[in-house]
PDB file of N, CA and C in Angstrom:
ATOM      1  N   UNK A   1     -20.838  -7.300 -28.262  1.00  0.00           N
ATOM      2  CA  UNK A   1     -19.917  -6.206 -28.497  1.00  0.00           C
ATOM      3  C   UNK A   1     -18.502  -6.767 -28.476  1.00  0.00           C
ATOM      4  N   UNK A   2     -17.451  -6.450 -29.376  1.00  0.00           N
ATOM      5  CA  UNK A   2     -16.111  -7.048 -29.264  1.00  0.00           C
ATOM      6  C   UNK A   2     -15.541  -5.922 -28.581  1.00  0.00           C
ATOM      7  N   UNK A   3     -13.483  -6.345 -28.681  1.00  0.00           N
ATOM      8  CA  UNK A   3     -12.879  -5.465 -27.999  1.00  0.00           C
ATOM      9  C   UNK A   3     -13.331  -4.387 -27.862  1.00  0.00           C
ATOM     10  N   UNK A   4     -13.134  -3.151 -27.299  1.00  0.00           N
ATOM     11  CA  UNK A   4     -13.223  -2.006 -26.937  1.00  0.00           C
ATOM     12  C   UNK A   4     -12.193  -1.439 -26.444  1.00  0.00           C
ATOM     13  N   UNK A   5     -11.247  -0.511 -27.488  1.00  0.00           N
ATOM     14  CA  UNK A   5     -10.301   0.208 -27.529  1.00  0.00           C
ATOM     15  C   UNK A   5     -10.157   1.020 -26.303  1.00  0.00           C
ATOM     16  N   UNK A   6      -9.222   1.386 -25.939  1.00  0.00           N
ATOM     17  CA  UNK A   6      -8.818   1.894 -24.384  1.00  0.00           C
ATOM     18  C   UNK A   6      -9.598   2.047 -23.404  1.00  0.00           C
ATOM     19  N   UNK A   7     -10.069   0.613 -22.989  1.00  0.00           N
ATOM     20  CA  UNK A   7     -10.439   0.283 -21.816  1.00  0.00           C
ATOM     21  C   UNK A   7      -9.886  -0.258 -20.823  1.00  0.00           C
ATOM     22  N   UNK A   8     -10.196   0.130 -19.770  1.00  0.00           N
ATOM     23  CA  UNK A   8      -9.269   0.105 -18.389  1.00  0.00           C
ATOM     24  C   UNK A   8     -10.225  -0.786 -17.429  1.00  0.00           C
ATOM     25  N   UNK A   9      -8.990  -1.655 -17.424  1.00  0.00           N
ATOM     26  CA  UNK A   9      -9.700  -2.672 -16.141  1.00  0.00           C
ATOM     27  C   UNK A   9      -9.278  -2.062 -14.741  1.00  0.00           C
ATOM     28  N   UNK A  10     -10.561  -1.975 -14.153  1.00  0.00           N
ATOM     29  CA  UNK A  10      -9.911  -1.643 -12.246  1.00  0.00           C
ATOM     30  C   UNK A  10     -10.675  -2.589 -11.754  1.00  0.00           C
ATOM     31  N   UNK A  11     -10.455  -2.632 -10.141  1.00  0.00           N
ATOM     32  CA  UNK A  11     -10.832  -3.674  -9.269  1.00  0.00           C
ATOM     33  C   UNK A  11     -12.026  -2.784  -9.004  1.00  0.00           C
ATOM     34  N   UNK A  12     -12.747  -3.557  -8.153  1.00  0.00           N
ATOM     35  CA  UNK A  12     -14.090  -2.738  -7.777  1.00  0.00           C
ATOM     36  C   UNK A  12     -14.063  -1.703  -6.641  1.00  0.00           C
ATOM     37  N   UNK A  13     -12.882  -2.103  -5.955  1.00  0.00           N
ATOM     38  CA  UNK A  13     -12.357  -1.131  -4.806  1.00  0.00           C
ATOM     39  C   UNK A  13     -11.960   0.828  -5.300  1.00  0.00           C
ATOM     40  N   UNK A  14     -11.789   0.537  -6.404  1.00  0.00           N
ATOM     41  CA  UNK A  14     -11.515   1.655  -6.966  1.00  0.00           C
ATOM     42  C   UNK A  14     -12.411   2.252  -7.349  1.00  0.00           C
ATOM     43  N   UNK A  15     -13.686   1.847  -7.857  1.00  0.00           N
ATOM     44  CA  UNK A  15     -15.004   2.947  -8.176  1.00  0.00           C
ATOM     45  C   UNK A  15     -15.284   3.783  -7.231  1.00  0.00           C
ATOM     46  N   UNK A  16     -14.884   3.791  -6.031  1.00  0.00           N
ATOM     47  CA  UNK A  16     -14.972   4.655  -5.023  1.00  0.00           C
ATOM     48  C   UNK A  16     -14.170   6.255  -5.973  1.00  0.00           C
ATOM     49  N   UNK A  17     -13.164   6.122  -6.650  1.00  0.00           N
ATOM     50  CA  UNK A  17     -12.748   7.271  -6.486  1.00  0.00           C
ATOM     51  C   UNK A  17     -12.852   7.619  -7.879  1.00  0.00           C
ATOM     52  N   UNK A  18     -13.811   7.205  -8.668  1.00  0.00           N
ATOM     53  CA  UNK A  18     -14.247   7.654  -9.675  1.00  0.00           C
ATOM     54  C   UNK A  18     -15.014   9.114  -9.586  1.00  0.00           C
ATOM     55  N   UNK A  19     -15.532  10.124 -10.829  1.00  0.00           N
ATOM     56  CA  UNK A  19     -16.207  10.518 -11.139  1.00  0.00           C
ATOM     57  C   UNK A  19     -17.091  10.312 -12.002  1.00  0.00           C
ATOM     58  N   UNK A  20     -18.507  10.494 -11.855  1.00  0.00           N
ATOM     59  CA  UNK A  20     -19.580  10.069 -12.805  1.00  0.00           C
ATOM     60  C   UNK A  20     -20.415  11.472 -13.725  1.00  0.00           C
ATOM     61  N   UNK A  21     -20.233  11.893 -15.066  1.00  0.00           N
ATOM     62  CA  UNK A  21     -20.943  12.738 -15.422  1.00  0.00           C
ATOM     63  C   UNK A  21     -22.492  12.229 -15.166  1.00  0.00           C
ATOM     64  N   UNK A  22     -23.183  13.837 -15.561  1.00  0.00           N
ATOM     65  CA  UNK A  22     -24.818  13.180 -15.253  1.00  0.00           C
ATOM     66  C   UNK A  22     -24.840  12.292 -16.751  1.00  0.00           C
ATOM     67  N   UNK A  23     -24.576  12.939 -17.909  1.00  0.00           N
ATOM     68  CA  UNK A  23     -25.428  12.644 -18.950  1.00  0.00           C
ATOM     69  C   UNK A  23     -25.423  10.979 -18.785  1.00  0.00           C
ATOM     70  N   UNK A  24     -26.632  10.368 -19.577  1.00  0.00           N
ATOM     71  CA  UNK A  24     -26.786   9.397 -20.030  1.00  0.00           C
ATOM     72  C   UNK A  24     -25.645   9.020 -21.472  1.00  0.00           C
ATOM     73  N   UNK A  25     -25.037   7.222 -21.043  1.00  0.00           N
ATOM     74  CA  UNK A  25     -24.494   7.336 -21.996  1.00  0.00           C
ATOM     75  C   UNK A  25     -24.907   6.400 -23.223  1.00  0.00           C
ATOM     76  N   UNK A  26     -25.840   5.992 -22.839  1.00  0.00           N
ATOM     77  CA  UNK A  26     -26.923   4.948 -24.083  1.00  0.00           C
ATOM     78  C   UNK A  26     -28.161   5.641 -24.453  1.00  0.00           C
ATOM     79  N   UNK A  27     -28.104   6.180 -25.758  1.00  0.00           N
ATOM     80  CA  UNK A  27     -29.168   7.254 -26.139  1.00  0.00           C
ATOM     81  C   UNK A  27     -30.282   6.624 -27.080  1.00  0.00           C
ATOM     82  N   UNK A  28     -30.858   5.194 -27.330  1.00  0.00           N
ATOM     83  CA  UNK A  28     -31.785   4.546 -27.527  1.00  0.00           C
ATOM     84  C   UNK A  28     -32.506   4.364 -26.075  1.00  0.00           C
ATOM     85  N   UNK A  29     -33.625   4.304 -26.589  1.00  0.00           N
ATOM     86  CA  UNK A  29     -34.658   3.086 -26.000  1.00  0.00           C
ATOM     87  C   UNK A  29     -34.235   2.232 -25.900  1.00  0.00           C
ATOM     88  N   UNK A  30     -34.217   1.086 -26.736  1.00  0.00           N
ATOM     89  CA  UNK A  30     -33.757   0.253 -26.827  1.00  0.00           C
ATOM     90  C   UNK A  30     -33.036  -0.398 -25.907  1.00  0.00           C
ATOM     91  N   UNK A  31     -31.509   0.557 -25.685  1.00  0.00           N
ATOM     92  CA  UNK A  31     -30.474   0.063 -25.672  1.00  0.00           C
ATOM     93  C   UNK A  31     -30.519   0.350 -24.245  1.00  0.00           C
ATOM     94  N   UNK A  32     -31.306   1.147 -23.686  1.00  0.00           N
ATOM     95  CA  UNK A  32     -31.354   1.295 -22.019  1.00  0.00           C
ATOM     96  C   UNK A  32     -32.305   0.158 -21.673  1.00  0.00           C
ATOM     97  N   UNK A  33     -33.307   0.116 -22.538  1.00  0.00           N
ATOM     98  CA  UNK A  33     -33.960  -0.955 -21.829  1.00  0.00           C
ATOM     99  C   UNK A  33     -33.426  -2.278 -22.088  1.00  0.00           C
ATOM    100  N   UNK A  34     -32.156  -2.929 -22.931  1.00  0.00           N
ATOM    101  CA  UNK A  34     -31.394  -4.406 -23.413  1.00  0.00           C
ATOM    102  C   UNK A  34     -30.416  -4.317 -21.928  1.00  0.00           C
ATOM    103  N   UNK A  35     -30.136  -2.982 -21.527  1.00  0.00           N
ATOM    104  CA  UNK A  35     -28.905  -2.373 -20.307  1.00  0.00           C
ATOM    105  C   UNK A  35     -29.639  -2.753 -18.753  1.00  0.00           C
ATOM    106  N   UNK A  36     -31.433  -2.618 -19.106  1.00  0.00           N
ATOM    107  CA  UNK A  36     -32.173  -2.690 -17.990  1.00  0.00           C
ATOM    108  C   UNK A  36     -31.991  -4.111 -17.407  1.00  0.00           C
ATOM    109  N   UNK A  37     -32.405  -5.211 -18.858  1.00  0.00           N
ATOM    110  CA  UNK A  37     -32.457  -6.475 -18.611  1.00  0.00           C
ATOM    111  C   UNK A  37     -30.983  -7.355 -18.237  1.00  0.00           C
ATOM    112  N   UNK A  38     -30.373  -6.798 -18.930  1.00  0.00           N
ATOM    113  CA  UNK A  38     -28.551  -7.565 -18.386  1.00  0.00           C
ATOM    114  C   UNK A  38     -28.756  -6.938 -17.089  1.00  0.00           C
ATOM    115  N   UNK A  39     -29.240  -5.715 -16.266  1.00  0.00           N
ATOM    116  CA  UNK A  39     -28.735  -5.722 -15.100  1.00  0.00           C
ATOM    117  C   UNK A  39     -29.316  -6.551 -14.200  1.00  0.00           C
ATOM    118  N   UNK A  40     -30.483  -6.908 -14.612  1.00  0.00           N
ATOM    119  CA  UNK A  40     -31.955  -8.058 -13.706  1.00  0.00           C
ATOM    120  C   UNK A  40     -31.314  -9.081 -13.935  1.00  0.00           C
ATOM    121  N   UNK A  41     -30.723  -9.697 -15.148  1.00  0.00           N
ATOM    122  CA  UNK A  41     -29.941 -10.596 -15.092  1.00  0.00           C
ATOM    123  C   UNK A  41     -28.824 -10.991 -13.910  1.00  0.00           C
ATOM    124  N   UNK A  42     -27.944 -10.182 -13.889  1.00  0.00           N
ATOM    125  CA  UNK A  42     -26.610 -10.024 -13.860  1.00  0.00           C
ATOM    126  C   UNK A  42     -26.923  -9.999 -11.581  1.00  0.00           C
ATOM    127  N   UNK A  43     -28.178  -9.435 -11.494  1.00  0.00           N
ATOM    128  CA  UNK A  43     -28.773  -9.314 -10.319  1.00  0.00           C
ATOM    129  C   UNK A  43     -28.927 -10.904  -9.273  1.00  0.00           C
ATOM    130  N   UNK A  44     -29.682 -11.609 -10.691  1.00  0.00           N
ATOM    131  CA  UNK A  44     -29.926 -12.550 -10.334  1.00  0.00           C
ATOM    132  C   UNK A  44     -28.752 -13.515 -10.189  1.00  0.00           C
ATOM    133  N   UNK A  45     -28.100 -13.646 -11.131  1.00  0.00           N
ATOM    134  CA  UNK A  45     -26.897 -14.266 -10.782  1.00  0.00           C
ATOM    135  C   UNK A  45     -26.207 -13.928  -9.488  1.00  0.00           C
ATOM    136  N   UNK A  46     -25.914 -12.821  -9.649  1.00  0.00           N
ATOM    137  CA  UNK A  46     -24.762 -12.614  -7.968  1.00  0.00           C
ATOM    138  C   UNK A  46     -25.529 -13.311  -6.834  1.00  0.00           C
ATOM    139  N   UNK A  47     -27.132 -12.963  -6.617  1.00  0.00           N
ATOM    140  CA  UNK A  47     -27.554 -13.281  -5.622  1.00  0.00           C
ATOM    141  C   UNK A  47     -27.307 -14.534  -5.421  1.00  0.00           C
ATOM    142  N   UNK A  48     -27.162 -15.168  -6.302  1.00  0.00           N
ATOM    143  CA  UNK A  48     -28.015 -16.980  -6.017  1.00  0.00           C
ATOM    144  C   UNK A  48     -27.045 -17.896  -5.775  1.00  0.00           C
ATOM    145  N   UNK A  49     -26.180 -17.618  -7.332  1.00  0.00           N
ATOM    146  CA  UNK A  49     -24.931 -17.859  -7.160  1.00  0.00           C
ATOM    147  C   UNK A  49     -23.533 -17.414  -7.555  1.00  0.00           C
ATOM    148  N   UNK A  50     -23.569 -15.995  -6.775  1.00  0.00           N
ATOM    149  CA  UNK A  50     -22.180 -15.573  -6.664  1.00  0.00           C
ATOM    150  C   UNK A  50     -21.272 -15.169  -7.926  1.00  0.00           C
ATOM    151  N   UNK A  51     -22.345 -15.296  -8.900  1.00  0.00           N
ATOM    152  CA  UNK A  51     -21.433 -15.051  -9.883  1.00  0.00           C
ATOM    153  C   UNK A  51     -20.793 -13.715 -10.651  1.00  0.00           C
ATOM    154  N   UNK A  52     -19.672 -13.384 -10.580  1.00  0.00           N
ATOM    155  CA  UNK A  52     -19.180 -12.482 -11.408  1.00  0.00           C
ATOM    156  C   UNK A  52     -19.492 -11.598 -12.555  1.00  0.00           C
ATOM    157  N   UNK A  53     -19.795 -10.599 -12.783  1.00  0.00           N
ATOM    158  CA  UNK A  53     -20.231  -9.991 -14.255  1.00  0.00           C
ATOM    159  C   UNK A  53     -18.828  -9.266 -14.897  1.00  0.00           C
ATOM    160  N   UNK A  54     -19.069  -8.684 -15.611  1.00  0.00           N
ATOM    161  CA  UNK A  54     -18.560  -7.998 -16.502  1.00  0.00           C
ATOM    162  C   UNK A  54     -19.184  -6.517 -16.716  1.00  0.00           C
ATOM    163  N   UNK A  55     -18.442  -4.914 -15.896  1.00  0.00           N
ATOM    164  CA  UNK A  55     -19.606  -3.905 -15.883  1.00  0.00           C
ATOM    165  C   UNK A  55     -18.860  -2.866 -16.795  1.00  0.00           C
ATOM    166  N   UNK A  56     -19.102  -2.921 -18.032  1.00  0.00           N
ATOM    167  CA  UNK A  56     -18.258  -2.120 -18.786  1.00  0.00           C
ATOM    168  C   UNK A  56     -19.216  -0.555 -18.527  1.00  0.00           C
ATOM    169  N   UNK A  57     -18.776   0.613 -18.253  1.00  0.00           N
ATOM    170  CA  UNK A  57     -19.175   1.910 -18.097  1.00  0.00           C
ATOM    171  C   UNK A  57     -17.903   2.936 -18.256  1.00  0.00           C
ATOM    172  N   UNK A  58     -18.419   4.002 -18.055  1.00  0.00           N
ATOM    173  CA  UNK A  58     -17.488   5.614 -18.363  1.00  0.00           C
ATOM    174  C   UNK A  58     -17.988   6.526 -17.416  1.00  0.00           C
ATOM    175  N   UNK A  59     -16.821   6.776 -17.109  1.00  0.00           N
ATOM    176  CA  UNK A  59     -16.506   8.136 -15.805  1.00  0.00           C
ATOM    177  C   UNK A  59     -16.171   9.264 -16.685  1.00  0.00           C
ATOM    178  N   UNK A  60     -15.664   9.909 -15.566  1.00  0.00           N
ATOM    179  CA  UNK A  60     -15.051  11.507 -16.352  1.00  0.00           C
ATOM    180  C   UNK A  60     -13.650  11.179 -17.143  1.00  0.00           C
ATOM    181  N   UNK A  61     -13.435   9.550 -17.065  1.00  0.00           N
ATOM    182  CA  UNK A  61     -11.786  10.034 -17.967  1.00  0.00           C
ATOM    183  C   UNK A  61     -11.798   9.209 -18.837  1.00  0.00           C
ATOM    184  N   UNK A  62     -12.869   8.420 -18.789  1.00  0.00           N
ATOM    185  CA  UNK A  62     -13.162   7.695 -20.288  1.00  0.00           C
ATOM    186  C   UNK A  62     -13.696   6.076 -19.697  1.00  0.00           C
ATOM    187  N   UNK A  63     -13.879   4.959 -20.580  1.00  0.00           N
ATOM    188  CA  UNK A  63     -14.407   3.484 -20.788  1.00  0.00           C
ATOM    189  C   UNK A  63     -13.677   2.977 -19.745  1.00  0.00           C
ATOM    190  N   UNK A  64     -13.922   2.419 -18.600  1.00  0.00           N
ATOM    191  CA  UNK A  64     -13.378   1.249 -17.984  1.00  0.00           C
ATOM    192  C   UNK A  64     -14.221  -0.247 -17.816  1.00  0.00           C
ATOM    193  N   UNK A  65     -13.806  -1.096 -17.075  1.00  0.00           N
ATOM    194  CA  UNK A  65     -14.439  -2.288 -17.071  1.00  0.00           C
ATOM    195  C   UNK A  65     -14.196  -2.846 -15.692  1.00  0.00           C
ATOM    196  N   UNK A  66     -15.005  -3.365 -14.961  1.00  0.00           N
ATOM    197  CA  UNK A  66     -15.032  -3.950 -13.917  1.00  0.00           C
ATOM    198  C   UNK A  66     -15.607  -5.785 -13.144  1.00  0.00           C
ATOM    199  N   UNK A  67     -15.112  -6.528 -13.249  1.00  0.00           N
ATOM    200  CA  UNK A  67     -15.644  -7.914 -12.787  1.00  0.00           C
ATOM    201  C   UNK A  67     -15.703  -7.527 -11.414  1.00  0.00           C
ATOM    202  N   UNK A  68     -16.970  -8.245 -11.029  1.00  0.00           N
ATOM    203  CA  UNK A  68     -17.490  -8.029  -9.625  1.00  0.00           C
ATOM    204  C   UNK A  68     -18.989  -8.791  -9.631  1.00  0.00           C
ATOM    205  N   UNK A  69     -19.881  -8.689  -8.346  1.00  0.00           N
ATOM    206  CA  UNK A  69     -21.422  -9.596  -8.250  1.00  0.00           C
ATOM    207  C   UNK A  69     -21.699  -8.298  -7.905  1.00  0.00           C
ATOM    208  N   UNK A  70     -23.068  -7.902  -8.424  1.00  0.00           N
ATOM    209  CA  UNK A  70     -23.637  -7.027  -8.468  1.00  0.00           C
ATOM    210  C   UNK A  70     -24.655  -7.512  -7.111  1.00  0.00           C
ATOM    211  N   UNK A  71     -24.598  -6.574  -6.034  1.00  0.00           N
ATOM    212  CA  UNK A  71     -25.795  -7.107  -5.092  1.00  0.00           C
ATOM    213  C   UNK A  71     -26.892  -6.717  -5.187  1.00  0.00           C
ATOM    214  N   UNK A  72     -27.284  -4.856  -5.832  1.00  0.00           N
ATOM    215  CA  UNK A  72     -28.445  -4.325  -5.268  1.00  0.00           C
ATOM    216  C   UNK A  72     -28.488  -3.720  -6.828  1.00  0.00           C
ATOM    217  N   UNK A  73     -29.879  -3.619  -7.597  1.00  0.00           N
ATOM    218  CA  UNK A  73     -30.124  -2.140  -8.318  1.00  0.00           C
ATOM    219  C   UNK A  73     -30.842  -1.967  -8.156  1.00  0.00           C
ATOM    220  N   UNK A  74     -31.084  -0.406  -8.075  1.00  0.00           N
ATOM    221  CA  UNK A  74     -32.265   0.258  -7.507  1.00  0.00           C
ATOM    222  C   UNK A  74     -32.347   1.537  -9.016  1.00  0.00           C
ATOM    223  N   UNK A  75     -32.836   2.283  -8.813  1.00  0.00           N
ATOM    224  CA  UNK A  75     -33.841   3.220 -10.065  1.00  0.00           C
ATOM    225  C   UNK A  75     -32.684   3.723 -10.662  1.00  0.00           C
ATOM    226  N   UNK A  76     -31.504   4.452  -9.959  1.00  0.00           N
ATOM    227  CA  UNK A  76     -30.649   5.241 -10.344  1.00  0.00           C
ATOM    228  C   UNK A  76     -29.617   4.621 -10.443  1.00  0.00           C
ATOM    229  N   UNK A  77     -28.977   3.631  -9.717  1.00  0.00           N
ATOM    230  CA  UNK A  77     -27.441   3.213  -9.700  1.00  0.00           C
ATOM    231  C   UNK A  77     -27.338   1.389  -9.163  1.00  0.00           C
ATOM    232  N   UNK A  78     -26.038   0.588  -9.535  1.00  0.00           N
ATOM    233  CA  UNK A  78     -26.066  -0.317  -8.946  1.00  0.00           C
ATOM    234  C   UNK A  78     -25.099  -0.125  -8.158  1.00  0.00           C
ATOM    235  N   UNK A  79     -25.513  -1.327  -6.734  1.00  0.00           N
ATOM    236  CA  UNK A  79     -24.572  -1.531  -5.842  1.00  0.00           C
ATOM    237  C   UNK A  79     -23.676  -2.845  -5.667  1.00  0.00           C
ATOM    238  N   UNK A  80     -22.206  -2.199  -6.073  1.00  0.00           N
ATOM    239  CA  UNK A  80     -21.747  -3.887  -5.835  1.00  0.00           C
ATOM    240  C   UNK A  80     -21.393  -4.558  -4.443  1.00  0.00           C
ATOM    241  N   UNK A  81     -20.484  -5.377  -4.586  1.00  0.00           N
ATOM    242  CA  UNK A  81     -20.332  -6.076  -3.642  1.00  0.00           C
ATOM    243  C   UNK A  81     -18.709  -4.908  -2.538  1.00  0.00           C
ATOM    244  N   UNK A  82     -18.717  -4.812  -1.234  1.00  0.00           N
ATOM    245  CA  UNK A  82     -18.197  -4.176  -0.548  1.00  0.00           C
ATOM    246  C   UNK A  82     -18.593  -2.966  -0.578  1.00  0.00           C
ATOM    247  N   UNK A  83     -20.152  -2.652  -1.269  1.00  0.00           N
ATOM    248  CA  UNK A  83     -20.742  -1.276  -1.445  1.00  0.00           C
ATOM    249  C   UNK A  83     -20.471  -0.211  -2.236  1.00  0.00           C
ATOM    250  N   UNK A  84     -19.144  -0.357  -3.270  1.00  0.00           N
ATOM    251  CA  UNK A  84     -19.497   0.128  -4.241  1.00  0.00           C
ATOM    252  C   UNK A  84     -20.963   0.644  -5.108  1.00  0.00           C
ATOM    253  N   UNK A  85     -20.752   2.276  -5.664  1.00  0.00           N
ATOM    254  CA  UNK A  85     -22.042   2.197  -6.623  1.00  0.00           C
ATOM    255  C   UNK A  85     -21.438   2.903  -7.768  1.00  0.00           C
ATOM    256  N   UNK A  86     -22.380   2.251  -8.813  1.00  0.00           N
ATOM    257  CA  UNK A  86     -22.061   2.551 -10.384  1.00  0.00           C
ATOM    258  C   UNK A  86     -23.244   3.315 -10.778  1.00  0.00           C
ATOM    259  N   UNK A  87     -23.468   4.438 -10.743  1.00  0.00           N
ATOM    260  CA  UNK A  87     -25.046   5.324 -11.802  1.00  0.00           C
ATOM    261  C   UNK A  87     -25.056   4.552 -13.149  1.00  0.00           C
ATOM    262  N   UNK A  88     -26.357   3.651 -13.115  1.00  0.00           N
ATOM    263  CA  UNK A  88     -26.571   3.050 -14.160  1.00  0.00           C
ATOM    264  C   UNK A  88     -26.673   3.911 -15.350  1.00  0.00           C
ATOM    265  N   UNK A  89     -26.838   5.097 -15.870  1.00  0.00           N
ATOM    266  CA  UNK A  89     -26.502   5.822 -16.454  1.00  0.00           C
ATOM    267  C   UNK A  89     -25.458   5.800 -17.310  1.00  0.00           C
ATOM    268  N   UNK A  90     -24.771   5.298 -16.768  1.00  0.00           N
ATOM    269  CA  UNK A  90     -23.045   5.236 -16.973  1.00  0.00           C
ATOM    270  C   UNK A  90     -22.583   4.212 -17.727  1.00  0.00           C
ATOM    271  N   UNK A  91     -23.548   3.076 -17.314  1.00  0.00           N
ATOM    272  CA  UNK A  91     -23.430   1.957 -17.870  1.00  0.00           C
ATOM    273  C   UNK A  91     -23.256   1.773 -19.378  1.00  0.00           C
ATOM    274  N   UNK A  92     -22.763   0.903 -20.073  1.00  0.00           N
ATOM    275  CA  UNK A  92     -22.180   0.899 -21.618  1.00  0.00           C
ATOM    276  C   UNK A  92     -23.067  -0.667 -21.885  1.00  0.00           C
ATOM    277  N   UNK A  93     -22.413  -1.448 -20.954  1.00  0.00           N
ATOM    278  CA  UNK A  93     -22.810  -2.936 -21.186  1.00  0.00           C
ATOM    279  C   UNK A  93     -22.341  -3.726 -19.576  1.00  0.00           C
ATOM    280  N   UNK A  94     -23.445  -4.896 -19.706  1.00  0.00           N
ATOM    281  CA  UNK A  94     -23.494  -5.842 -18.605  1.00  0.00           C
ATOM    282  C   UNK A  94     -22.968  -7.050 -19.768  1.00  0.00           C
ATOM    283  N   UNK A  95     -21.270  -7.840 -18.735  1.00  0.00           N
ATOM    284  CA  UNK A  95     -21.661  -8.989 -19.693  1.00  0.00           C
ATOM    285  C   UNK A  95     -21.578 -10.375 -18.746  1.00  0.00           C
ATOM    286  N   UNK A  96     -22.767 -11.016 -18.687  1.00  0.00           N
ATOM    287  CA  UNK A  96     -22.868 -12.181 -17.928  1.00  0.00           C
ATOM    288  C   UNK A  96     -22.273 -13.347 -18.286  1.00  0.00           C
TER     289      UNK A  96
END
């Protein structure tokens, strides 16, 4: 995926004061399950070695982007590092 027009970088400290709609925002198959595998990815990396992702998603005020190590995903949401959580739902793209 290239640029992506008004996207907002925040620190990860700030997803705390986000809002998350319910809807889903990747409406393939496909494309939830390509969203499933970057996150198993992106999983494995933080754990092992520490590494940084790229968590492009959308709240209630539009596209932001976040670098951070993803520690935990579980069915509904990931957890980053200082306990942040993102509703995978939300998710747009993982970029490792």
């Amino acid at each position: 995926m290239g640029a992506i027009p008004s996207l907002i970088n925040i620190e990860k400290e700030q997803v705390r004061d986000l809002r998350f709609p319910a809807g889903e925002v990747l409406h393939s198959e496909e494309a939830r399950h390509r969203r499933q595998s970057e996150l198993d990815r992106a999983l494995v990396l933080g754990n092992i070695d520490h590494n940084k992702v790229r968590i492009i998603f959308s709240d209630a005020e539009g596209l932001k982007e976040v670098q951070t190590t993803i520690w935990a995903v579980t069915d509904e949401r990931i957890i980053l590092k200082s306990g942040m959580v993102i509703p995978i739902r939300r998710i747009v793209e993982v970029i490792t």
